[in-house]
PDB file of N, CA and C in Angstrom:
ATOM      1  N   UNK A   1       1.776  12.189  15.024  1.00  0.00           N
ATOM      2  CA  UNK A   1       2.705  11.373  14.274  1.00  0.00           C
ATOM      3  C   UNK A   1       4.060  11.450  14.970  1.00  0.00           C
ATOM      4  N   UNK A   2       4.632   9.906  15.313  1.00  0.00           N
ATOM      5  CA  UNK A   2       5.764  10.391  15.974  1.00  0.00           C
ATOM      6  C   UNK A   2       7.015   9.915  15.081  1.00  0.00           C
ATOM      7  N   UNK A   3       7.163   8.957  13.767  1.00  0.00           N
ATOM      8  CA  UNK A   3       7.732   9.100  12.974  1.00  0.00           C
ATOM      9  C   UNK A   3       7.561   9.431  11.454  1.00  0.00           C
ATOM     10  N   UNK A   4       8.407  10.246  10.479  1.00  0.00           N
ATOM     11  CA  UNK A   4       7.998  10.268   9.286  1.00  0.00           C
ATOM     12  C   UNK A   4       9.170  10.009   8.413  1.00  0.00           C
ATOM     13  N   UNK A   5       8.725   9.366   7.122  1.00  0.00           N
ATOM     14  CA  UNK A   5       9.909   8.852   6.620  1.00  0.00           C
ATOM     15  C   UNK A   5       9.820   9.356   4.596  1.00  0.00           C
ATOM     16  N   UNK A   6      10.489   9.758   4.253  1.00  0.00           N
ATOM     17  CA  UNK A   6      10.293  10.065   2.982  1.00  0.00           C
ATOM     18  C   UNK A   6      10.882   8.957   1.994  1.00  0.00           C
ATOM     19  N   UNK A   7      10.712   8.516   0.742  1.00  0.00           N
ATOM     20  CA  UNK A   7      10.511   8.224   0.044  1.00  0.00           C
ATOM     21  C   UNK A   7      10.917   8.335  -1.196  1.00  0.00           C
ATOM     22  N   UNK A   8      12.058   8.062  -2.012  1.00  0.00           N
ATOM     23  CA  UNK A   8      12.265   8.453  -3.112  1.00  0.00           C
ATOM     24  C   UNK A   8      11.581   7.149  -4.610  1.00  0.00           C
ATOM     25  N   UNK A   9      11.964   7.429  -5.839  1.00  0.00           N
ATOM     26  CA  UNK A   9      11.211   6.883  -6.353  1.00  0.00           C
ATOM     27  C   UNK A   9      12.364   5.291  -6.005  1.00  0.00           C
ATOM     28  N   UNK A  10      13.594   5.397  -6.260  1.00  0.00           N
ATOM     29  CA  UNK A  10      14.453   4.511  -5.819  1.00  0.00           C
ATOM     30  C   UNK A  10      14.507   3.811  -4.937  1.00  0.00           C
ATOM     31  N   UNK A  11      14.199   4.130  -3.467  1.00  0.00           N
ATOM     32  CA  UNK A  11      14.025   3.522  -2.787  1.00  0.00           C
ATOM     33  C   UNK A  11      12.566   3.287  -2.681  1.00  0.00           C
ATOM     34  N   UNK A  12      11.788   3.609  -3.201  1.00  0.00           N
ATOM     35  CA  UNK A  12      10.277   2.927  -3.427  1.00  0.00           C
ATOM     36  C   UNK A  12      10.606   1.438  -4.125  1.00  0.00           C
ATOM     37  N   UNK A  13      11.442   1.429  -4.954  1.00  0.00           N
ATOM     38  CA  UNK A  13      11.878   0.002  -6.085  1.00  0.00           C
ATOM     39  C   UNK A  13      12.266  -0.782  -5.013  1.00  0.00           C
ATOM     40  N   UNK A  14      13.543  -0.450  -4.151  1.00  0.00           N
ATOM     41  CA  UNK A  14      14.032  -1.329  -3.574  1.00  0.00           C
ATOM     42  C   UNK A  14      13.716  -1.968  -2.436  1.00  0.00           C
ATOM     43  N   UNK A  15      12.190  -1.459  -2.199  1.00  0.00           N
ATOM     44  CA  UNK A  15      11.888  -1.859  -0.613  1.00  0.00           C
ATOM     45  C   UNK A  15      10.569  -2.569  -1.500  1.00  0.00           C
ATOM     46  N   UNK A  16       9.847  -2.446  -2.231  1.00  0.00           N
ATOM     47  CA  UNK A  16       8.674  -2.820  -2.875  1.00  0.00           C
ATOM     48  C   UNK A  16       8.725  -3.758  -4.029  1.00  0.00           C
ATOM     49  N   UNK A  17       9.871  -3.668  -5.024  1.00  0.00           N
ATOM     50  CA  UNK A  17      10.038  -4.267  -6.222  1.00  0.00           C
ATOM     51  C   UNK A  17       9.252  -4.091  -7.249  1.00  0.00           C
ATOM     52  N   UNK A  18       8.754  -2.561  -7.127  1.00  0.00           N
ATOM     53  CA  UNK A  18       7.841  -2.169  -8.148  1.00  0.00           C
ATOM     54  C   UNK A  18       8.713  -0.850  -9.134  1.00  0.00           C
ATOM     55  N   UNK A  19       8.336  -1.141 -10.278  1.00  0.00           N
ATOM     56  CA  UNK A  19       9.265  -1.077 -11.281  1.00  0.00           C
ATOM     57  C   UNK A  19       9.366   0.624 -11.362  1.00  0.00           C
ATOM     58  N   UNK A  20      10.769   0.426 -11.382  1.00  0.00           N
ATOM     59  CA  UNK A  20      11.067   2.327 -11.208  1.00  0.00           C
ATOM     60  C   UNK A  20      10.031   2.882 -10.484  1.00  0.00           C
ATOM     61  N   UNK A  21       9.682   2.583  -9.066  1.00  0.00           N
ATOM     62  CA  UNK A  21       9.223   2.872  -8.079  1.00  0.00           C
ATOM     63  C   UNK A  21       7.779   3.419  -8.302  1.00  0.00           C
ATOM     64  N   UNK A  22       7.289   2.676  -9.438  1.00  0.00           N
ATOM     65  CA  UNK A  22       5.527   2.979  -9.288  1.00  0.00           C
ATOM     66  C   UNK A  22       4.761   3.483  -8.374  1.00  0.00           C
ATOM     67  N   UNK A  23       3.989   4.462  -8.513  1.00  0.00           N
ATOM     68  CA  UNK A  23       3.376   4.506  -7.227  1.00  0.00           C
ATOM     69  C   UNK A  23       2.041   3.508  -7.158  1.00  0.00           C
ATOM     70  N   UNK A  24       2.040   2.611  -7.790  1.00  0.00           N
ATOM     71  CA  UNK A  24       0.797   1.847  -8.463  1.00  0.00           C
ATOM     72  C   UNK A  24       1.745   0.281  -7.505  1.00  0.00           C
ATOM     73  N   UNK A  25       2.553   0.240  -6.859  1.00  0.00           N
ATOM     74  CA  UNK A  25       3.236  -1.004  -7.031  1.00  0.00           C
ATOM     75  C   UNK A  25       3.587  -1.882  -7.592  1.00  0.00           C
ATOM     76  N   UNK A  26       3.376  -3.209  -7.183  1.00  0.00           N
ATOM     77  CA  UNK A  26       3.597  -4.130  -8.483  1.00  0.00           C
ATOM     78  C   UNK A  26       2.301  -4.306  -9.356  1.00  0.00           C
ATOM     79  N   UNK A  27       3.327  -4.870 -10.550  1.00  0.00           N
ATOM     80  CA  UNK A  27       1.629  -5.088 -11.499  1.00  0.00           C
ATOM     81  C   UNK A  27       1.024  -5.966 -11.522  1.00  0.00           C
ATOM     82  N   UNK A  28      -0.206  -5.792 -11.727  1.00  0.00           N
ATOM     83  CA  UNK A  28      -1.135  -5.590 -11.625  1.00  0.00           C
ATOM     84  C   UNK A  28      -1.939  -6.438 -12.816  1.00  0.00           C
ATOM     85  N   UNK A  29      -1.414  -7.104 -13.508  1.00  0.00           N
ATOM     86  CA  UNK A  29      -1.549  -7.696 -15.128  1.00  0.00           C
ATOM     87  C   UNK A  29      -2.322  -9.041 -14.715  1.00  0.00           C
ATOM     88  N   UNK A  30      -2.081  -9.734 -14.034  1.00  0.00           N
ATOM     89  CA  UNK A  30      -2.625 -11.148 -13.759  1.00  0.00           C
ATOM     90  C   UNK A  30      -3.914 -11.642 -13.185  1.00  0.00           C
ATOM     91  N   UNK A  31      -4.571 -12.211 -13.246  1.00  0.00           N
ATOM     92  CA  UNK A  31      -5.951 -12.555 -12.293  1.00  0.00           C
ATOM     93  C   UNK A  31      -5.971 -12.773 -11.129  1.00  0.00           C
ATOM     94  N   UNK A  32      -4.604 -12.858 -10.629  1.00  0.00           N
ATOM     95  CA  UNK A  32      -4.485 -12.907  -8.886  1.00  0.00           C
ATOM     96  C   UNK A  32      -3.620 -11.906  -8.780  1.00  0.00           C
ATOM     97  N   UNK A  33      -3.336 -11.370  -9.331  1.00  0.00           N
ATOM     98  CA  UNK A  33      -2.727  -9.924  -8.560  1.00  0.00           C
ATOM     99  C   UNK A  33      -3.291  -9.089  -7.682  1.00  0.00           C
ATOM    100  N   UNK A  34      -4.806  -9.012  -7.688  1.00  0.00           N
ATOM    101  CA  UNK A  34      -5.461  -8.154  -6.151  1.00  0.00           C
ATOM    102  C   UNK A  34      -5.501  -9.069  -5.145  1.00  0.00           C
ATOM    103  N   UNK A  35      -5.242  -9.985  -5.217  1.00  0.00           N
ATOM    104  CA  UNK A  35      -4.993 -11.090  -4.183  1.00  0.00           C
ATOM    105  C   UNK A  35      -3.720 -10.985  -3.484  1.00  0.00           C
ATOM    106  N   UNK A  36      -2.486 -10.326  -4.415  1.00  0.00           N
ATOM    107  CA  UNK A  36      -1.200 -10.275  -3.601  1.00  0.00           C
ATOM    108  C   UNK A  36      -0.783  -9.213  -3.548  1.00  0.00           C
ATOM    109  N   UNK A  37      -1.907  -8.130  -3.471  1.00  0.00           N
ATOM    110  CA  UNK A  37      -1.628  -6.717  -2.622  1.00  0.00           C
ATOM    111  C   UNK A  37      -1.199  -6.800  -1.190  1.00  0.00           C
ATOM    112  N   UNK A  38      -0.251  -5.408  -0.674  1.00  0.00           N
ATOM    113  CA  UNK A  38       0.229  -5.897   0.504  1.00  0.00           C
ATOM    114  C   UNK A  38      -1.053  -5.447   1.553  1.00  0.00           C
ATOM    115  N   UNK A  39      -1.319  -6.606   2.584  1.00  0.00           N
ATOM    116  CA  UNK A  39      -2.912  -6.012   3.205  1.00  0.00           C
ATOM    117  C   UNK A  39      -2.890  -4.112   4.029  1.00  0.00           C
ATOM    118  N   UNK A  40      -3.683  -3.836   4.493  1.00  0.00           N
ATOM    119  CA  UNK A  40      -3.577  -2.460   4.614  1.00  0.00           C
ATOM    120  C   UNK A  40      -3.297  -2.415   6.342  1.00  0.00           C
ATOM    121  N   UNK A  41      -2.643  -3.963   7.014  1.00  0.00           N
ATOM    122  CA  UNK A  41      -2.329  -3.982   8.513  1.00  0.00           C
ATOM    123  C   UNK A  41      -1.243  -4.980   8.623  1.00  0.00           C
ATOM    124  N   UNK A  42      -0.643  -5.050   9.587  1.00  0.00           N
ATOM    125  CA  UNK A  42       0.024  -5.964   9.997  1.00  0.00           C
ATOM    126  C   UNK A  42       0.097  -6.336  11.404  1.00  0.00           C
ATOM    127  N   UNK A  43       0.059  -7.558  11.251  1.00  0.00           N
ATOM    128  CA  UNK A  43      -0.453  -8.223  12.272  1.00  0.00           C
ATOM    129  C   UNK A  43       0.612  -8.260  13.687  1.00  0.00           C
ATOM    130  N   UNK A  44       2.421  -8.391  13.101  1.00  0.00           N
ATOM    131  CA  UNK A  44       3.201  -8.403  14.097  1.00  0.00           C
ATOM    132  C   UNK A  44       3.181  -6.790  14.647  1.00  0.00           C
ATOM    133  N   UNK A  45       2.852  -5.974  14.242  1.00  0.00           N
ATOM    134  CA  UNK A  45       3.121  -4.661  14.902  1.00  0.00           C
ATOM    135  C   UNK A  45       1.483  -3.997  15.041  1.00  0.00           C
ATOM    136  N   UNK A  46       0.995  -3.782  16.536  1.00  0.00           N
ATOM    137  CA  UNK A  46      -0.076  -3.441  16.553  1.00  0.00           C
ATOM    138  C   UNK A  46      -0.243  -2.090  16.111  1.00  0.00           C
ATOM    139  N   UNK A  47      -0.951  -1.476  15.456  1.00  0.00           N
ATOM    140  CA  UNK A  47      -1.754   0.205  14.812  1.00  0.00           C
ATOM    141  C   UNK A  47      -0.849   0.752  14.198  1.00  0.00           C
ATOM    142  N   UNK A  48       0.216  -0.668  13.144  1.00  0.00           N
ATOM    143  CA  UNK A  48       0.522  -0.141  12.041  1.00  0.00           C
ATOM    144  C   UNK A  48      -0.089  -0.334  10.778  1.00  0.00           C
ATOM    145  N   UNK A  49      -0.677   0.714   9.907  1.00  0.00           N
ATOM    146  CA  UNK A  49      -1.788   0.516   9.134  1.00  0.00           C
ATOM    147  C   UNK A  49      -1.368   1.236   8.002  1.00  0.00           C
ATOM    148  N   UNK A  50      -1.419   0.435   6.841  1.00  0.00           N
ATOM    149  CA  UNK A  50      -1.639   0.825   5.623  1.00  0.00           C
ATOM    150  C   UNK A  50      -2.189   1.555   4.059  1.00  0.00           C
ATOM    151  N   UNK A  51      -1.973   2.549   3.604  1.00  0.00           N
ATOM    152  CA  UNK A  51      -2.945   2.936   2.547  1.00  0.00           C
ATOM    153  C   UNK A  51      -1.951   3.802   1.626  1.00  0.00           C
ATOM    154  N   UNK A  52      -2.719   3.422   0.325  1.00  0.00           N
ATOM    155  CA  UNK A  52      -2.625   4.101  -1.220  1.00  0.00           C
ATOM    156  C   UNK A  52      -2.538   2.873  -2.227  1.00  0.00           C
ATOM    157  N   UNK A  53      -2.009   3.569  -3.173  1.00  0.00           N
ATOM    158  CA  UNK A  53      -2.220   2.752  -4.702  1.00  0.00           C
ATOM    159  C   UNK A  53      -1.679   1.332  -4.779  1.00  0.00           C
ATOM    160  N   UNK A  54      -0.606   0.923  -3.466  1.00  0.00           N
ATOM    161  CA  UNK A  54       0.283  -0.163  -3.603  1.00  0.00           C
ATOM    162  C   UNK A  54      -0.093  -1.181  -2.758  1.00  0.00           C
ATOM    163  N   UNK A  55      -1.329  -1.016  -1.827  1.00  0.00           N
ATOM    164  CA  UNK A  55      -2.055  -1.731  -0.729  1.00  0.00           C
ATOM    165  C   UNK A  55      -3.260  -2.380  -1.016  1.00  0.00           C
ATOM    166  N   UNK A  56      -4.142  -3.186  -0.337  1.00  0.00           N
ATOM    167  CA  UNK A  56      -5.317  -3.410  -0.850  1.00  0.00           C
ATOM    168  C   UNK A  56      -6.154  -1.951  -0.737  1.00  0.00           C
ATOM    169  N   UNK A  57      -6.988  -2.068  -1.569  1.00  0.00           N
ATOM    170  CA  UNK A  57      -7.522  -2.390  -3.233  1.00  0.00           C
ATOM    171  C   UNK A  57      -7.065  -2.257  -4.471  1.00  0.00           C
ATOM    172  N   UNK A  58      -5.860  -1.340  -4.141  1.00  0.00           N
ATOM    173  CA  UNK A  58      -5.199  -0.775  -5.121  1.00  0.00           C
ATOM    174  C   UNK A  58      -4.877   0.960  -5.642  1.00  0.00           C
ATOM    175  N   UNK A  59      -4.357   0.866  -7.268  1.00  0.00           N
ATOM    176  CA  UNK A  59      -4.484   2.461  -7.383  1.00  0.00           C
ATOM    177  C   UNK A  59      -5.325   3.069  -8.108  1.00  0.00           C
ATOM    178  N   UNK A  60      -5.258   4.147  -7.937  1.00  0.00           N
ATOM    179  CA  UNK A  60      -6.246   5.406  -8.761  1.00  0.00           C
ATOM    180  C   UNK A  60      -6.304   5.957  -7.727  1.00  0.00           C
ATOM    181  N   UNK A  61      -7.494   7.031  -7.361  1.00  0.00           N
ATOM    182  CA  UNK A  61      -7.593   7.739  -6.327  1.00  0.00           C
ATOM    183  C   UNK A  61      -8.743   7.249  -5.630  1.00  0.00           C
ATOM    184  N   UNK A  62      -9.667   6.739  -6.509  1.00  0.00           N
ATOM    185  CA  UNK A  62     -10.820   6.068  -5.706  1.00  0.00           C
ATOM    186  C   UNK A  62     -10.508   4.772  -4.740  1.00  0.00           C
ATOM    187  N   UNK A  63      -9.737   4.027  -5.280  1.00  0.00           N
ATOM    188  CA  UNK A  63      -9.065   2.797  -4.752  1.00  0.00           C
ATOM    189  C   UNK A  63      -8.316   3.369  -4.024  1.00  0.00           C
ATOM    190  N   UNK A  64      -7.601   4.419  -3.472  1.00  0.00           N
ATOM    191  CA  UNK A  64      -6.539   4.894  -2.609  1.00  0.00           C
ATOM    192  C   UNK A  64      -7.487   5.433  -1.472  1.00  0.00           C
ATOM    193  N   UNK A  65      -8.222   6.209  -1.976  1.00  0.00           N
ATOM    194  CA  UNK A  65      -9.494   6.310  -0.783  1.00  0.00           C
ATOM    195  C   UNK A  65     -10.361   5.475  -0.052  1.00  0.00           C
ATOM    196  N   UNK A  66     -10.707   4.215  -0.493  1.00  0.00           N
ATOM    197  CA  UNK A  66     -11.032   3.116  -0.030  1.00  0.00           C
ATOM    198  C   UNK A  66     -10.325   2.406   0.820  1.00  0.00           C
ATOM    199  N   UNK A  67      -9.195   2.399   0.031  1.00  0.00           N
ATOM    200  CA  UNK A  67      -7.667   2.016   1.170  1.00  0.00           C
ATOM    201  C   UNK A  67      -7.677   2.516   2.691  1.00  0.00           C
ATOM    202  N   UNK A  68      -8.202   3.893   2.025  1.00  0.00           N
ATOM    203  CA  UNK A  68      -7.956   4.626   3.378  1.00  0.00           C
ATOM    204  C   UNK A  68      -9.022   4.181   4.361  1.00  0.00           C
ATOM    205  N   UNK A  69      -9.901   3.895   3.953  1.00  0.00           N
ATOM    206  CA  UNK A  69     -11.020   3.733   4.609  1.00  0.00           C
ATOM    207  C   UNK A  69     -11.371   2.191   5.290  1.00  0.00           C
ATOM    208  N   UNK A  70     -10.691   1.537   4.556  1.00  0.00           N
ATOM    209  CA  UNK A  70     -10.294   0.170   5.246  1.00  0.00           C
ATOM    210  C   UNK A  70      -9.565   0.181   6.628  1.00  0.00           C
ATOM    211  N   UNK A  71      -8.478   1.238   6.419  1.00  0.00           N
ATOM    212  CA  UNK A  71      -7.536   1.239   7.755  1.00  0.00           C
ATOM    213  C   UNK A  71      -8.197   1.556   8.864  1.00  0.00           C
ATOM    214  N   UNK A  72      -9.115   2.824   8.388  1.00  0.00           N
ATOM    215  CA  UNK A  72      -9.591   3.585   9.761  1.00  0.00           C
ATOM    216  C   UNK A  72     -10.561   2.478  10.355  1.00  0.00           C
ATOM    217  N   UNK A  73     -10.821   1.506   9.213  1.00  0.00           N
ATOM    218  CA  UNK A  73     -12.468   0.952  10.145  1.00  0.00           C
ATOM    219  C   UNK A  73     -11.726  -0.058  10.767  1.00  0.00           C
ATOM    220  N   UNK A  74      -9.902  -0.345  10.590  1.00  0.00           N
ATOM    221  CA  UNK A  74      -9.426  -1.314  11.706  1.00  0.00           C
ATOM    222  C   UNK A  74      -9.297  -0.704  12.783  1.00  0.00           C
ATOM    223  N   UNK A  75      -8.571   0.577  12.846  1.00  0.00           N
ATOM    224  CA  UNK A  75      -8.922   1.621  14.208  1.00  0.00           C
ATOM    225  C   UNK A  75      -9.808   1.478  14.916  1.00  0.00           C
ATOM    226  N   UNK A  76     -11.211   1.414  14.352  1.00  0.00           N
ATOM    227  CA  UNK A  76     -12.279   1.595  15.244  1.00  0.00           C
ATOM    228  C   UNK A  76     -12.174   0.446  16.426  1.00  0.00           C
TER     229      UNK A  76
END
């Protein structure tokens, strides 16, 4: 790892817009809301990759593990 960046719940709000810095992100209430999870890659920056409760699939821990598991199989 060559950078690490911490996180408060505050600046979780202000970079995400999820309410008093959820770790769940935004909500989640609507029928297209797993549709506008943020994806778990991005495309302008190569093998920057995404995961937890605020990414696709979502939160809990099972969904955060899946997350995870999405990223690595873009690695491969």
């Amino acid at each position: 790892m060559e950078n690490e960046k911490i996180l408060d719940p505050r600046t979780i709000e202000s970079k995400t817009f999820s309410f008093q810095g959820s770790l769940y992100g935004t909500a989640s209430n609507s029928k297209f809301s797993a549709f506008l999870r943020h994806p778990n890659f991005k495309n302008s920056m190569k093998g920057l990759f995404f995961v937890g409760g605020s990414v696709h699939p979502g939160g809990g821990i099972p969904l955060c593990l899946l997350s995870a598991k999405i990223a690595t199989d873009h690695v491969k």
